[in-house]
Protein backbone atom coordinates (compact mmCIF):
# COMPACT_ATOMS: atom_id res chain seq x y z
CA UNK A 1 318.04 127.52 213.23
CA UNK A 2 315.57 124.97 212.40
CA UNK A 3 312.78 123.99 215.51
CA UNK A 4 313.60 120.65 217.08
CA UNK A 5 311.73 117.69 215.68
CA UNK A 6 310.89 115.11 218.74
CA UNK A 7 308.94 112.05 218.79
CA UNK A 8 307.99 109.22 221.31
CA UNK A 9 308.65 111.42 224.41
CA UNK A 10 306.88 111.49 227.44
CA UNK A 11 304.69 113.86 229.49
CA UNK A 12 306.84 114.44 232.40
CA UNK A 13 309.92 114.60 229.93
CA UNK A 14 308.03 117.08 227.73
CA UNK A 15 307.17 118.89 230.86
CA UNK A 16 310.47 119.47 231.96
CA UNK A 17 312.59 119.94 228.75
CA UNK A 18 309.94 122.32 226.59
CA UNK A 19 307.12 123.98 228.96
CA UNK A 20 309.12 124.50 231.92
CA UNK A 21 312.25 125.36 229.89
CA UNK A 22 310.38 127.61 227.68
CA UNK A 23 311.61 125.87 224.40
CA UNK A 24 309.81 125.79 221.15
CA UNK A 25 309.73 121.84 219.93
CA UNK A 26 307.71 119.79 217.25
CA UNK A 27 306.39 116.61 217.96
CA UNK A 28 306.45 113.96 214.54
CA UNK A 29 304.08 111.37 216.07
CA UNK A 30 301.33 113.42 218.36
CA UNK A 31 298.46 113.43 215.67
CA UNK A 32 299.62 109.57 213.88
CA UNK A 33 296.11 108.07 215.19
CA UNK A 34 294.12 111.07 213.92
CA UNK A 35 291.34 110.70 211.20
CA UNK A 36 292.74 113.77 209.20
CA UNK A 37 290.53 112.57 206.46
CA UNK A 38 288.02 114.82 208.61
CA UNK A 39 290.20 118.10 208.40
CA UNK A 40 290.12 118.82 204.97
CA UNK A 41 288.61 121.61 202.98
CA UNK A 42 286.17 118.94 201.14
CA UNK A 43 284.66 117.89 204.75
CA UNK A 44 284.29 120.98 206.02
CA UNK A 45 282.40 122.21 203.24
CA UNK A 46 279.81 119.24 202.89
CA UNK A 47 279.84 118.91 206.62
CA UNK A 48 279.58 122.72 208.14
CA UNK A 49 279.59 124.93 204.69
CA UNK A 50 276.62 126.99 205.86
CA UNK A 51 278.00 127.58 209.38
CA UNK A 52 278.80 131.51 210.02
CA UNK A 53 282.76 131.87 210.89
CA UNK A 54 284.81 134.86 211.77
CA UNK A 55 287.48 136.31 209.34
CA UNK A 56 290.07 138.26 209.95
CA UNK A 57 293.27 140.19 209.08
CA UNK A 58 296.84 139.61 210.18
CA UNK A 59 296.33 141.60 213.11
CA UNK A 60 293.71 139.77 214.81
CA UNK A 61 291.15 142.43 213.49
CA UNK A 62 287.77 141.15 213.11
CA UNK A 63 287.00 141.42 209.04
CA UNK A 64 283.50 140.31 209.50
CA UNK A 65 281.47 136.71 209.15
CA UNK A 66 281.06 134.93 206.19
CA UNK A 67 279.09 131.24 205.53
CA UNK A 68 282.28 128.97 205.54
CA UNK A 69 281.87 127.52 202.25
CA UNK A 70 281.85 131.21 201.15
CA UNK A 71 285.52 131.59 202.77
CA UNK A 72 287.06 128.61 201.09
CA UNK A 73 285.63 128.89 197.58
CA UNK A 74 286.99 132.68 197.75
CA UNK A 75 290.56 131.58 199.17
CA UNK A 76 291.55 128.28 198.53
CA UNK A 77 293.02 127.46 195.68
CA UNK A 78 294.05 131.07 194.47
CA UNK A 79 297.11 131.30 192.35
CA UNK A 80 299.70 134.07 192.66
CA UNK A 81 298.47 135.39 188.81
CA UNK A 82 295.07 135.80 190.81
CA UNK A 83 296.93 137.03 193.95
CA UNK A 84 297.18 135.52 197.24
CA UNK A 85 294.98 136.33 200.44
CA UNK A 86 295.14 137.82 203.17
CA UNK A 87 291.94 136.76 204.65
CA UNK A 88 292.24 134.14 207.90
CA UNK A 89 289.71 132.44 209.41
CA UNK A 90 289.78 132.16 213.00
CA UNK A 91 286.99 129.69 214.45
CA UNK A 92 286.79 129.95 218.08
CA UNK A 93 285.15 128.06 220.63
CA UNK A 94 283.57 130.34 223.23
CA UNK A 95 286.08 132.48 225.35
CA UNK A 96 283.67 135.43 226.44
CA UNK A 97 279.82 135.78 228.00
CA UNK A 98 278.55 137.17 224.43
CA UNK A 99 276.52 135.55 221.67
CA UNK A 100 278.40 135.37 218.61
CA UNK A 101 279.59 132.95 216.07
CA UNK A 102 281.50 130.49 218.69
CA UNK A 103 282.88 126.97 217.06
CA UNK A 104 282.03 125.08 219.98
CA UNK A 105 279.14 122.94 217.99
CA UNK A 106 281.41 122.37 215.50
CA UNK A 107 284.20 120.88 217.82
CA UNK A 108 281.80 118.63 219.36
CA UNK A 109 280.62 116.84 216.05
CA UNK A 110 284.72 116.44 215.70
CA UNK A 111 285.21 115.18 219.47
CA UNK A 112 285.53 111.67 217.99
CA UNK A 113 288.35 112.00 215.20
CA UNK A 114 291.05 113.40 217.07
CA UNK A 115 292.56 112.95 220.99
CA UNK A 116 294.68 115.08 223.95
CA UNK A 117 297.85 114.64 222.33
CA UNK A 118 299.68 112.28 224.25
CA UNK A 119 302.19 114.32 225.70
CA UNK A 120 300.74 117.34 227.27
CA UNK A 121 299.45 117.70 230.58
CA UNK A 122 295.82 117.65 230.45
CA UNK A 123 295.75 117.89 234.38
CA UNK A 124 297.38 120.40 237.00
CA UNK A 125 297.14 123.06 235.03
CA UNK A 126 296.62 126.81 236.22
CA UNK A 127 294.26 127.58 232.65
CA UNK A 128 291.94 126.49 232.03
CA UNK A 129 292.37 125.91 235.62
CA UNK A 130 291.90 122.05 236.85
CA UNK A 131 291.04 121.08 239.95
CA UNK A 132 292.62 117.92 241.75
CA UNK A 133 293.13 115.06 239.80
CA UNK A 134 290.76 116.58 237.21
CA UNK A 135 291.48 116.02 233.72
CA UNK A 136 290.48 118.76 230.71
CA UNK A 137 291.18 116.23 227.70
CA UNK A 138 290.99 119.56 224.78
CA UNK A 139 288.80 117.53 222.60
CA UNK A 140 285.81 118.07 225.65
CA UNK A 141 286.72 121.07 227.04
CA UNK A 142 287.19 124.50 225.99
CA UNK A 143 290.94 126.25 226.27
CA UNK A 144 291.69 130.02 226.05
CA UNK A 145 291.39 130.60 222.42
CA UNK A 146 291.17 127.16 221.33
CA UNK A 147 289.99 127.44 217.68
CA UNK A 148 289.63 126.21 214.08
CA UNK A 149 292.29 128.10 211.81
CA UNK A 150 291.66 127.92 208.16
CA UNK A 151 293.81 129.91 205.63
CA UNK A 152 294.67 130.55 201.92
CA UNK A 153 298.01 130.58 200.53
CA UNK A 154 299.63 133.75 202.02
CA UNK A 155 297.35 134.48 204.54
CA UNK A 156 299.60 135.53 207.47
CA UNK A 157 299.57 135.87 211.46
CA UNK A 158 301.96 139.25 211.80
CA UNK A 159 304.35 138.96 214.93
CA UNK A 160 302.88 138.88 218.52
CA UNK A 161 303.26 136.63 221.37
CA UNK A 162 300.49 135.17 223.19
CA UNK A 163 298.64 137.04 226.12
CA UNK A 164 298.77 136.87 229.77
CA UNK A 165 302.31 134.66 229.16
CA UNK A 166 300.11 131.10 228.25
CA UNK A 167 301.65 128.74 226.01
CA UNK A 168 300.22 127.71 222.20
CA UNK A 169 299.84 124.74 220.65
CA UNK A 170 299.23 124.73 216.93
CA UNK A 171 297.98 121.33 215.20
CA UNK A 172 299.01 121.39 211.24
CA UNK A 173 296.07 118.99 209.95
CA UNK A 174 296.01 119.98 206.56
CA UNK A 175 298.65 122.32 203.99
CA UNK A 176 302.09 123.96 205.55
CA UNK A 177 302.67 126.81 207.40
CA UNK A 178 306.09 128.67 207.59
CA UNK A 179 307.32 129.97 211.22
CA UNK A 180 309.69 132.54 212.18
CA UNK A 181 310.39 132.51 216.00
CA UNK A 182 311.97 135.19 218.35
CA UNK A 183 313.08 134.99 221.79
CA UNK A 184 311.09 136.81 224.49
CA UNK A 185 314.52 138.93 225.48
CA UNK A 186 314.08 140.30 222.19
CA UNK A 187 311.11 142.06 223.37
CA UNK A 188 312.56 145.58 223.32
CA UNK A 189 313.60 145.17 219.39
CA UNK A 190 310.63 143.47 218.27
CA UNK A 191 308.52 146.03 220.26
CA UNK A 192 306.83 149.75 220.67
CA UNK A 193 304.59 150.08 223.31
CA UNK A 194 301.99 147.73 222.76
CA UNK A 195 302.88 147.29 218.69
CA UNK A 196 305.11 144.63 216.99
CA UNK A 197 307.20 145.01 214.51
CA UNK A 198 306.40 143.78 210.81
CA UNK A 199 309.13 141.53 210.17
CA UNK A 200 308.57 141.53 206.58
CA UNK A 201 308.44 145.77 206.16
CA UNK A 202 310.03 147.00 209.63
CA UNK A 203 309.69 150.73 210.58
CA UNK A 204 313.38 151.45 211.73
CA UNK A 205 311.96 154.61 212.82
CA UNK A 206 309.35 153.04 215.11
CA UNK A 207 312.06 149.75 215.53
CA UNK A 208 315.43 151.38 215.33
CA UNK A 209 317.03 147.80 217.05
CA UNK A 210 315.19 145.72 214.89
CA UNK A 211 318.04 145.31 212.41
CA UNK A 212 320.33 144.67 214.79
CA UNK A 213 319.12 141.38 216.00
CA UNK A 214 317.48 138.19 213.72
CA UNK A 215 315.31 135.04 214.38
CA UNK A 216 316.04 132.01 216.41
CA UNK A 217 314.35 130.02 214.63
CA UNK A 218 312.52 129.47 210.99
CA UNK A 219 310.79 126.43 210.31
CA UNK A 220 308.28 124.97 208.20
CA UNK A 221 304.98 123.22 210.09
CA UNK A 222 303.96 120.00 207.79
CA UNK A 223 300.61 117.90 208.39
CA UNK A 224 300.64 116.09 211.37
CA UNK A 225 303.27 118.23 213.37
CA UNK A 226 302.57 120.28 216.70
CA UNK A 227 304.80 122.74 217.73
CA UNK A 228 304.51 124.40 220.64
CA UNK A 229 304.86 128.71 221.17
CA UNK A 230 306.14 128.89 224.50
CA UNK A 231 305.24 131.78 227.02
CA UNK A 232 306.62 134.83 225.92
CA UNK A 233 308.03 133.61 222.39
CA UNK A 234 307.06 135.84 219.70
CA UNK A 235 306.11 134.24 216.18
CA UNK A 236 305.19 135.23 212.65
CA UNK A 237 303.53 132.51 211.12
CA UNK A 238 302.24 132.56 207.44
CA UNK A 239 300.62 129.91 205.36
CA UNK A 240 302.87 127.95 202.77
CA UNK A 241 299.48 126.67 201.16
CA UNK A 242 295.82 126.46 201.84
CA UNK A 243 295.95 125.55 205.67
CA UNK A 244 293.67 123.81 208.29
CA UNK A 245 295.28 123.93 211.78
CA UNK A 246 293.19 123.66 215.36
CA UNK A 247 294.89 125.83 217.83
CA UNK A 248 294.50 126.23 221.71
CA UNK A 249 296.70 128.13 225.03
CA UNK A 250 297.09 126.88 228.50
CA UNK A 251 299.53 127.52 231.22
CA UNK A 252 300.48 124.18 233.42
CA UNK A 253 300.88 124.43 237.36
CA UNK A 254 304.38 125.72 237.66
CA UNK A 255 303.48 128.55 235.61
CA UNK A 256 301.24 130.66 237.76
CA UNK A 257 304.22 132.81 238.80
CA UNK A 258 304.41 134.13 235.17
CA UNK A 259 300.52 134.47 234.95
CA UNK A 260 300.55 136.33 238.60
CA UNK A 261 303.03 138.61 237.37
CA UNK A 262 301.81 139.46 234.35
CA UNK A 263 298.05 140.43 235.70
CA UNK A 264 300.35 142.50 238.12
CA UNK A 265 302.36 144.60 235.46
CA UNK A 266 299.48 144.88 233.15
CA UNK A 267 296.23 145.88 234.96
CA UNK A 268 294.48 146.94 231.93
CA UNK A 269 294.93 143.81 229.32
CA UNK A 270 291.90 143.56 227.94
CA UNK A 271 292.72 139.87 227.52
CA UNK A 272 292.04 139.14 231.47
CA UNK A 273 288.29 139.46 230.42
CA UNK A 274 289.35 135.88 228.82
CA UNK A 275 291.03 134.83 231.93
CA UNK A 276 288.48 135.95 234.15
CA UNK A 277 285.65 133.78 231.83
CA UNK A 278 287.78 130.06 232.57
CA UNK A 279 287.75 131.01 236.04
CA UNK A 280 284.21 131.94 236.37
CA UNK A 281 283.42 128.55 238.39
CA UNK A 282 286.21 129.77 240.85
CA UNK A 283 286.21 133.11 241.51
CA UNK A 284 283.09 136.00 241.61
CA UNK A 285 282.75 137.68 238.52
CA UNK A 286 283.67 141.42 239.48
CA UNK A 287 286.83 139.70 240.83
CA UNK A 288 289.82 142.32 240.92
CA UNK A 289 293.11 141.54 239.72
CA UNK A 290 294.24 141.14 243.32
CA UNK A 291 291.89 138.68 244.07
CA UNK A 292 292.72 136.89 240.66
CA UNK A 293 296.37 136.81 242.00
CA UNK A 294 295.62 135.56 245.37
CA UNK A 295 293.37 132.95 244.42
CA UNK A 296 296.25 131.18 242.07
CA UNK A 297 298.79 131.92 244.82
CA UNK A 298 296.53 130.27 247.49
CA UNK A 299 295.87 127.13 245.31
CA UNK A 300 299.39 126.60 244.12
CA UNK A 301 301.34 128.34 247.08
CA UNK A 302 302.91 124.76 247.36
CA UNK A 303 305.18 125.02 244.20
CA UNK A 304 306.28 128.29 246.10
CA UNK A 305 307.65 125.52 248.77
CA UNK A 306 308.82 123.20 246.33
């Protein structure tokens, strides 16, 4: 089944029928005032070739840090004769208290050629977590994981979903990227402990359901589409072509539940380090879990009402 292709909808609409109904959608029109002329491999060269960016594999395993002129002279443009990569560059703006190669100075100098698509929330939201009536437009402020993804042709994102049960938005500026998604009750076939299956050479040892079920969707992400992962979706995504995509998470208000429950169930997800750092204006930072929990139940105990 092919993702549904939207356009001209609005917030409260795309509230209801895709965040809060956890349904994967593309929006056409989101990115149609864009400069994309400023997201392509010929920019980013002339403008931030010498920067230092992160590469990695399709696991999400640090590779190392190259100059990023160095990355897309050795990946883009490869032919399969040469043989495709499997490098990915993952350019994130800060999500931890550690120096390292962060994106945010990069994201700044961009701040002017793109906008908050128009219909997400950019207020109410649990995380990044907003505060009365206080906006966090994503081209000022940083989001869990919000990041610069450039890829050569194959370069691939292996199956996982995204932690503590936030939602992803992906932003296809430049190239195509192909998407295979599966439903979050498919967790027991698509999982092993904490390992997902590799939907393209499964272990029916390790995944002995795996052949028993298939995708709900496969899709191909063109320039100037955003599809959204909701929480708990998993998704495979590999690139078509040489890709330039600018990624982020967030969970709106009505969502907390999901978040409480997962820091709950999960004690010892190293990915609440990440939490804990967006709420680090909030809450003390040797905060426990518990307190984590009871501060988003005491700020949004109303929905509990509602």
């Amino acid at each position: 089944m092919k993702i549904e292709r939207i356009h001209a909808i609005t917030k409260q609409e795309y509230i209801e029928e895709y965040i809060m109904s956890n349904k994967p959608v593309i929006v056409t029109d989101g990115m149609k005032d864009w400069d994309l002329s400023k997201f392509t491999p010929d920019y980013f060269k002339k403008e931030f070739g010498e920067e230092q960016v992160q590469v990695y594999d399709e696991l999400f395993d640090l590779q190392g840090v190259v100059p990023f002129r160095e990355y897309i002279d050795k990946n883009f443009g490869r032919t399969e004769e040469e043989g495709l990569t499997k490098e990915y560059m993952r350019w994130y703006t800060k999500l931890k208290e550690v120096d390292f190669y962060w994106s945010d100075k990069v994201f700044k100098s961009l701040e002017g050629f793109w906008s908050h698509p128009y219909f997400l929330p950019n207020e109410s939201l649990v995380v990044p977590y907003s505060k009365s009536g206080q906006q966090r437009d994503i081209t000022k402020y940083r989001y869990p994981y919000k990041g610069l993804f450039v890829s050569g042709k194959g370069s691939r994102t292996r199956l996982h979903k995204d932690p503590f049960n936030s939602n992803a938005i992906l932003c296809q500026f430049y190239g195509e990227k192909k998407i295979f998604l599966y439903n979050p009750e498919k967790e027991s076939q698509v999982m092993n402990g904490k390992e997902f299956v590799d939907i393209q050479q499964p272990d029916h040892q390790k995944f002995p359901d795996f052949s028993k079920i298939t995708y709900d969707y496969e899709d191909v992400l063109k320039p100037g589409e955003i599809v959204l992962f909701p929480s708990g979706w998993f998704h495979d995504v590999t690139s078509q072509s040489d890709s330039i995509s600018i990624t982020w998470n967030f969970l709106y208000d009505q969502e907390y539940i999901g978040l409480c429950n997962h820091i709950e169930k999960n004690p010892e997800d190293d990915q609440l380090e990440i939490l804990r750092f967006f709420l680090k204006d909030e809450i003390r930072p040797d905060a426990s879990n518990e307190d984590i929990v009871a501060f988003f139940k005491n700020k949004f105990e109303e929905i509990i009402s509602f």
